[in-house]
N, C-alpha and C. Protein backbone atom coordinates (compact mmCIF):
# COMPACT_ATOMS: atom_id res chain seq x y z
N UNK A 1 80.29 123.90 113.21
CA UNK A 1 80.97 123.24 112.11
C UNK A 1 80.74 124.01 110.82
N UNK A 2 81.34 124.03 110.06
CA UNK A 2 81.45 124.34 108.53
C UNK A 2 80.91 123.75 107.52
N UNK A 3 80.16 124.00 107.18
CA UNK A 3 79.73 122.93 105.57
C UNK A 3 80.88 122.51 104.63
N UNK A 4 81.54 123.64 104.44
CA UNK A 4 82.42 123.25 103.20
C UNK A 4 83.74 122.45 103.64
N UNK A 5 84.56 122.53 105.51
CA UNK A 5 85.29 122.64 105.91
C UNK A 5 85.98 120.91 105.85
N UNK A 6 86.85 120.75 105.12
CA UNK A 6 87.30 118.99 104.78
C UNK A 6 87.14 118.26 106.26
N UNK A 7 87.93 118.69 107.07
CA UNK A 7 87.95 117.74 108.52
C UNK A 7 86.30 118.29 109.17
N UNK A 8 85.98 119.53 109.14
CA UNK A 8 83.99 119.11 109.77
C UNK A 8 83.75 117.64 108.67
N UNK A 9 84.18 118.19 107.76
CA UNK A 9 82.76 116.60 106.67
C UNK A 9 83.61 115.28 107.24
N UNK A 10 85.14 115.20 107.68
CA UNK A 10 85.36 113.92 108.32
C UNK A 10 84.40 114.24 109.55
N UNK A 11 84.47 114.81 110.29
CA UNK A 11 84.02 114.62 111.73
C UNK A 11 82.21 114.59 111.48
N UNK A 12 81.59 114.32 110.43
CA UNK A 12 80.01 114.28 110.19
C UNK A 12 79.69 112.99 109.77
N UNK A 13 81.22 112.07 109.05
CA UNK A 13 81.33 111.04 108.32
C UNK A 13 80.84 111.22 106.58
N UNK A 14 80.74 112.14 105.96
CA UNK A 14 80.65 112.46 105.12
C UNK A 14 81.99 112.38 103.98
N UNK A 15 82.55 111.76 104.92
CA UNK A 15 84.15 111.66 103.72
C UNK A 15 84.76 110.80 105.07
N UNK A 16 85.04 109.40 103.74
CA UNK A 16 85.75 108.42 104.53
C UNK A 16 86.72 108.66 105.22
N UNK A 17 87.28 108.43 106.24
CA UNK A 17 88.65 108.64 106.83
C UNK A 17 88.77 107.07 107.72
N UNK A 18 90.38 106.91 107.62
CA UNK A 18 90.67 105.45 108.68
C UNK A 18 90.89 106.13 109.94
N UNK A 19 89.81 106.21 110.87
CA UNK A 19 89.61 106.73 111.97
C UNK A 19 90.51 105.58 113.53
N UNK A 20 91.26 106.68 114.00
CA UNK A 20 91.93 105.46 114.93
C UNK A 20 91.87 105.87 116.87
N UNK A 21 90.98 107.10 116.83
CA UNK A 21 90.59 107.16 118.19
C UNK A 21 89.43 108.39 117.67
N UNK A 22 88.41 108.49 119.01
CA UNK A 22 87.73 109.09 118.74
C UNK A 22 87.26 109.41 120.77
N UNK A 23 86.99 110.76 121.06
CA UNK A 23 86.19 111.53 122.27
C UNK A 23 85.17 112.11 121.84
N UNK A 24 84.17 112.30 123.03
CA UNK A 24 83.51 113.92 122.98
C UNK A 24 83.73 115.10 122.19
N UNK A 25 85.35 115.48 122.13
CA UNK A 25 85.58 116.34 121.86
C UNK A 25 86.79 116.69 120.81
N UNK A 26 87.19 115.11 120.37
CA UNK A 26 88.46 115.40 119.32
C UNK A 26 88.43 113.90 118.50
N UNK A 27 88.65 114.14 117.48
CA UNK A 27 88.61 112.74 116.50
C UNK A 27 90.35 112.64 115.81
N UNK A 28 90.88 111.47 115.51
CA UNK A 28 91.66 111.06 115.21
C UNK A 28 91.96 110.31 114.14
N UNK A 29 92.72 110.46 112.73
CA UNK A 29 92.62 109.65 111.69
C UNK A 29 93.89 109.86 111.08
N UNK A 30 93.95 108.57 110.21
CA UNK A 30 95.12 108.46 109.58
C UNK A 30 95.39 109.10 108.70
N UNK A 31 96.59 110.09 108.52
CA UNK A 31 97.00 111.26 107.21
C UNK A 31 96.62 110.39 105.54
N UNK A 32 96.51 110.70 104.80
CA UNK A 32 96.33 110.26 103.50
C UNK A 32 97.63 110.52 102.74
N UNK A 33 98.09 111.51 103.16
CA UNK A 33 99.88 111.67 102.48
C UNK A 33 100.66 111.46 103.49
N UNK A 34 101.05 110.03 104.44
CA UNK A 34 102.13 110.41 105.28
C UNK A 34 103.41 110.52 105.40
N UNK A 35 103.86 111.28 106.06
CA UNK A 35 105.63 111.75 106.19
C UNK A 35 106.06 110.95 107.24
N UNK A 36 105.73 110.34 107.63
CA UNK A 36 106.55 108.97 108.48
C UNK A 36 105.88 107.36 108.63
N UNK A 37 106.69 106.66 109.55
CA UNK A 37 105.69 105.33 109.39
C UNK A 37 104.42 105.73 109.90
N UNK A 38 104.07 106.48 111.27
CA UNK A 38 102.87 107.34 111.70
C UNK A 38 102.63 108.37 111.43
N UNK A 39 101.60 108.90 110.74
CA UNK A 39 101.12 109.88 110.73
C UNK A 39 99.48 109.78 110.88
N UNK A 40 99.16 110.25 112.03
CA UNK A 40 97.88 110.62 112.52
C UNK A 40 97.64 111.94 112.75
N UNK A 41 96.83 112.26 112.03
CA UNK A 41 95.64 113.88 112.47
C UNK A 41 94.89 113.57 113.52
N UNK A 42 95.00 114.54 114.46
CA UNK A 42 94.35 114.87 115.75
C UNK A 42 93.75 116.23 115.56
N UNK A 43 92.62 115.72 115.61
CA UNK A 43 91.20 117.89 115.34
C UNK A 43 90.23 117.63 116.59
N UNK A 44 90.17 119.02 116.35
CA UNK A 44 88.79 119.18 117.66
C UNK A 44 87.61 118.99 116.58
N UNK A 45 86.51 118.23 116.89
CA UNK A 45 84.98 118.20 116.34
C UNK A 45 84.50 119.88 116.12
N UNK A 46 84.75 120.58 117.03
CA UNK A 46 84.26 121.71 116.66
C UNK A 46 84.76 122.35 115.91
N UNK A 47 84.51 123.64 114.36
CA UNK A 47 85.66 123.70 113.81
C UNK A 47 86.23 124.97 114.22
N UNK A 48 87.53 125.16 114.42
CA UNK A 48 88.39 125.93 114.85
C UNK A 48 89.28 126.11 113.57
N UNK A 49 89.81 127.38 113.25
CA UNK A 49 90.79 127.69 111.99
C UNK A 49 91.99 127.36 112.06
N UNK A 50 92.65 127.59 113.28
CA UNK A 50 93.79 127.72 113.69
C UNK A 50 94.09 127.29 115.21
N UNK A 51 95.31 126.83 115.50
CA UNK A 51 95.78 127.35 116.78
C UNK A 51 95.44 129.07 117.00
N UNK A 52 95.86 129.67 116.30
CA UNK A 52 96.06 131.40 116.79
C UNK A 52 94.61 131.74 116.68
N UNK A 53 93.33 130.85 116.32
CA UNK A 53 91.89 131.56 116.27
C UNK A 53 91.78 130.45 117.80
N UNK A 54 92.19 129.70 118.23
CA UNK A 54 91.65 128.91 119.26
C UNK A 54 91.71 129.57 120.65
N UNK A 55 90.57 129.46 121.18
CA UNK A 55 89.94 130.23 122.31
C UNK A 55 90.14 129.45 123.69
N UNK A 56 89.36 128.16 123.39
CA UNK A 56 89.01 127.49 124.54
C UNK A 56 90.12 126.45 124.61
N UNK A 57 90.68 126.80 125.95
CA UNK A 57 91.64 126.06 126.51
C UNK A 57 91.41 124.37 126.96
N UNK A 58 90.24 124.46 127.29
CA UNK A 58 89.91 123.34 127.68
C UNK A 58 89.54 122.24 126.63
N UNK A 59 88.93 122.60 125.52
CA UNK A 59 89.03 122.09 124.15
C UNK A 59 90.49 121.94 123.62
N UNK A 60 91.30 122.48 123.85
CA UNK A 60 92.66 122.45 123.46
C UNK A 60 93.83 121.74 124.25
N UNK A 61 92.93 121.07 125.39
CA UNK A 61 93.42 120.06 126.29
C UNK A 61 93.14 118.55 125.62
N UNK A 62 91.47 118.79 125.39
CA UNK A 62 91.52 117.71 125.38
C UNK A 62 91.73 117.22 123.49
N UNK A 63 92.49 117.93 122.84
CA UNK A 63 93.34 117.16 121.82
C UNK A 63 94.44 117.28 121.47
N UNK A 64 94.75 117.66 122.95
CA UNK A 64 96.65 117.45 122.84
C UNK A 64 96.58 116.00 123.86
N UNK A 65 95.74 116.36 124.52
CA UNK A 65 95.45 114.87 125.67
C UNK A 65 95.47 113.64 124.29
N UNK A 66 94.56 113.57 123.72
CA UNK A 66 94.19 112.39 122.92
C UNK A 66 95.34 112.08 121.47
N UNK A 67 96.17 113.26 121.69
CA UNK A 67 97.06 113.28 120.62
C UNK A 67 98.59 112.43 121.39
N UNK A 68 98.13 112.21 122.63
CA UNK A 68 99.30 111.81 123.45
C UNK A 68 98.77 110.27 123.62
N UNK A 69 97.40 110.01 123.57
CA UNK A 69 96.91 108.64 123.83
C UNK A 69 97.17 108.27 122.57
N UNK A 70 97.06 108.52 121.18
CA UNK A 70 97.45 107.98 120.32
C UNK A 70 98.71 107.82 120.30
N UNK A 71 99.90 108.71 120.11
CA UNK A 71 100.94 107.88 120.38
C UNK A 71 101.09 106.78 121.10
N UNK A 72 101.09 106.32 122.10
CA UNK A 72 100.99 105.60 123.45
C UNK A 72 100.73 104.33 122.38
N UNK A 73 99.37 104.51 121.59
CA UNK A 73 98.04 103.26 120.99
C UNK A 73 99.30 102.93 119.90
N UNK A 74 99.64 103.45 119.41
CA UNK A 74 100.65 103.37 117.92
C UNK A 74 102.09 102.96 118.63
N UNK A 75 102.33 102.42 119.77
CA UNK A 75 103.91 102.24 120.30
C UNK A 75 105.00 103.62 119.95
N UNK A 76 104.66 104.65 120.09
CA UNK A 76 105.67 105.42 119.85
C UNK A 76 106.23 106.01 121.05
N UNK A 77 105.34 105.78 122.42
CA UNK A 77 106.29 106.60 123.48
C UNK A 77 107.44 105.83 123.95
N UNK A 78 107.91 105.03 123.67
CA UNK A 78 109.33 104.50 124.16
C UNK A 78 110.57 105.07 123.46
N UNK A 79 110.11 105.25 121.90
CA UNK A 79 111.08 105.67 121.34
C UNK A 79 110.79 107.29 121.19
N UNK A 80 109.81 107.79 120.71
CA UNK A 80 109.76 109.26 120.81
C UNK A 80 108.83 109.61 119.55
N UNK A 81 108.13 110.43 119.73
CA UNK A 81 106.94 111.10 118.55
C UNK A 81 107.60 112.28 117.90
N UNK A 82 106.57 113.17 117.69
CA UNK A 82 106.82 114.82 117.14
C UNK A 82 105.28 114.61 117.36
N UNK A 83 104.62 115.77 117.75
CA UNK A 83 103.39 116.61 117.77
C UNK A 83 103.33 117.93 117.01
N UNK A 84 102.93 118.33 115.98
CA UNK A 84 103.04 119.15 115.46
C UNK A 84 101.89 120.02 114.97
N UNK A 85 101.21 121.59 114.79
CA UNK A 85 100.66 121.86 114.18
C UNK A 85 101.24 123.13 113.65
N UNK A 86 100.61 123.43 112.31
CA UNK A 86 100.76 124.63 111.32
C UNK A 86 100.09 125.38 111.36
N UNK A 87 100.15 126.94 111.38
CA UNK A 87 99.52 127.61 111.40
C UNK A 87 99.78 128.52 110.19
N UNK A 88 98.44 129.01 109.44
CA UNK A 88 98.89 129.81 108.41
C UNK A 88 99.60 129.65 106.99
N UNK A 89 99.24 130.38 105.74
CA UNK A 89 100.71 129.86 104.79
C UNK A 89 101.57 129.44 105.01
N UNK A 90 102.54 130.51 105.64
CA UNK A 90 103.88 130.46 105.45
C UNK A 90 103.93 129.24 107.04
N UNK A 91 103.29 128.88 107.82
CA UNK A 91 103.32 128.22 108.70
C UNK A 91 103.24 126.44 107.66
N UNK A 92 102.82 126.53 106.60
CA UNK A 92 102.34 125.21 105.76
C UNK A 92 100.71 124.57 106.08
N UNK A 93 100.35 125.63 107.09
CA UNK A 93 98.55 124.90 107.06
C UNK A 93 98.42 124.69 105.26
N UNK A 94 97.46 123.69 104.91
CA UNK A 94 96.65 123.69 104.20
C UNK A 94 95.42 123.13 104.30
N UNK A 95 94.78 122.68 105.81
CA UNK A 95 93.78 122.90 105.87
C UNK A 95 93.57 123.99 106.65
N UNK A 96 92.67 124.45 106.63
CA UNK A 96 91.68 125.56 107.74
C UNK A 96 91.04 125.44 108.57
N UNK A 97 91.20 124.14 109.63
CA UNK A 97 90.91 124.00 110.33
C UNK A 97 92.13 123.34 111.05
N UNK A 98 92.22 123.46 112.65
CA UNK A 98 93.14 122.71 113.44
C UNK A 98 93.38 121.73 113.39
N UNK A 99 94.38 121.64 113.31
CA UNK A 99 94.53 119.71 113.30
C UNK A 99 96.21 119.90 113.57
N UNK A 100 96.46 118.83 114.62
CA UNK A 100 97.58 118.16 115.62
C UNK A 100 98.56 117.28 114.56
N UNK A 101 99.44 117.03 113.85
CA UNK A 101 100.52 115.95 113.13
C UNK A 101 100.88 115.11 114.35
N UNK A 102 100.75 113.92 114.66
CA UNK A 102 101.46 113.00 115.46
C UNK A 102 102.34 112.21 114.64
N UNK A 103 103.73 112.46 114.82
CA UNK A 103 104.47 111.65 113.86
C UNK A 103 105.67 110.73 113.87
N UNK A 104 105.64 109.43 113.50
CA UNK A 104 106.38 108.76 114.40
C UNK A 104 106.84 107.80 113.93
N UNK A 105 107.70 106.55 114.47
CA UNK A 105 108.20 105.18 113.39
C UNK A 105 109.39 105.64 113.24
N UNK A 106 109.89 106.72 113.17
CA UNK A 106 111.66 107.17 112.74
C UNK A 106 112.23 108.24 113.61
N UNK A 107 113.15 108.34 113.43
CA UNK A 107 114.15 109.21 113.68
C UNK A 107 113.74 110.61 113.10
N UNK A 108 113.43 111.24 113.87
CA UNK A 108 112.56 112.97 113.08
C UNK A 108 114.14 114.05 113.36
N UNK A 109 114.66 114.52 112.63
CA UNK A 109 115.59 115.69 111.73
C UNK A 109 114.96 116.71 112.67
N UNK A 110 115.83 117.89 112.56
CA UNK A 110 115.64 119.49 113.00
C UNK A 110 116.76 120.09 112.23
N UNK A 111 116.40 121.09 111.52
CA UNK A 111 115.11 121.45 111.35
C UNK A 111 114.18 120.50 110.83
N UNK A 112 112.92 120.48 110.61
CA UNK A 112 112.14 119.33 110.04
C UNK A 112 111.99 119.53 108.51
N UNK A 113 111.98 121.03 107.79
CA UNK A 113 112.21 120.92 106.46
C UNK A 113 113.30 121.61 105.81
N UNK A 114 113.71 121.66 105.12
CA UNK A 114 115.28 121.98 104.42
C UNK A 114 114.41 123.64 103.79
N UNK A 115 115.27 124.51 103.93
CA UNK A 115 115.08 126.30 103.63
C UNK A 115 115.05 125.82 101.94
């Protein structure tokens, strides 16, 4: 983990978050700015930068796994989610660590943001 890293200090409890599932290996909480009626962050506990720095596959199972049980928990698989992550600037990361967008409650657009 990271000292300085925003989602390590959620995953230490060091910064409140409305936490809505939690594993071994991936924690789950509610966005603070959300872009739909759902928006939940899905991260691995361990900190990872990126998808493109992520190594372990099996860690990367299990929070796409739990990013799928939250939908499910939030009623969105009947009608349909978005799973999303950013990688990079120009990708729109602004954190630096991994983290999953589960997003849901509406009708989601493609492209998802206007050029």
């Amino acid at each position: 983990m990271s000292d300085s890293c925003l989602f390590c200090r959620i995953v230490r409890r060091e910064i409140p978050a409305a936490i809505v599932a939690e594993t071994e290996h991936a924690l789950a909480f509610r966005d603070i700015a959300p872009q739909a009626p759902v928006h939940v962050l899905v991260i691995p506990k361990a900190h990872v930068a990126s998808l493109d720095a992520a190594t372990d596959a099996a860690m990367l199972g299990h929070v796409v796994h739990l990013a799928a049980e939250v939908a499910r928990a939030e009623g969105l698989a009947e009608t349909g989610y978005r799973v999303v992550t950013n990688i990079g600037s120009d990708g729109g990361q602004s954190v630096a660590h991994l983290h999953f967008h589960v997003l849901g409650g509406r009708a989601m657009g493609w492209p998802p943001f206007p050029r």
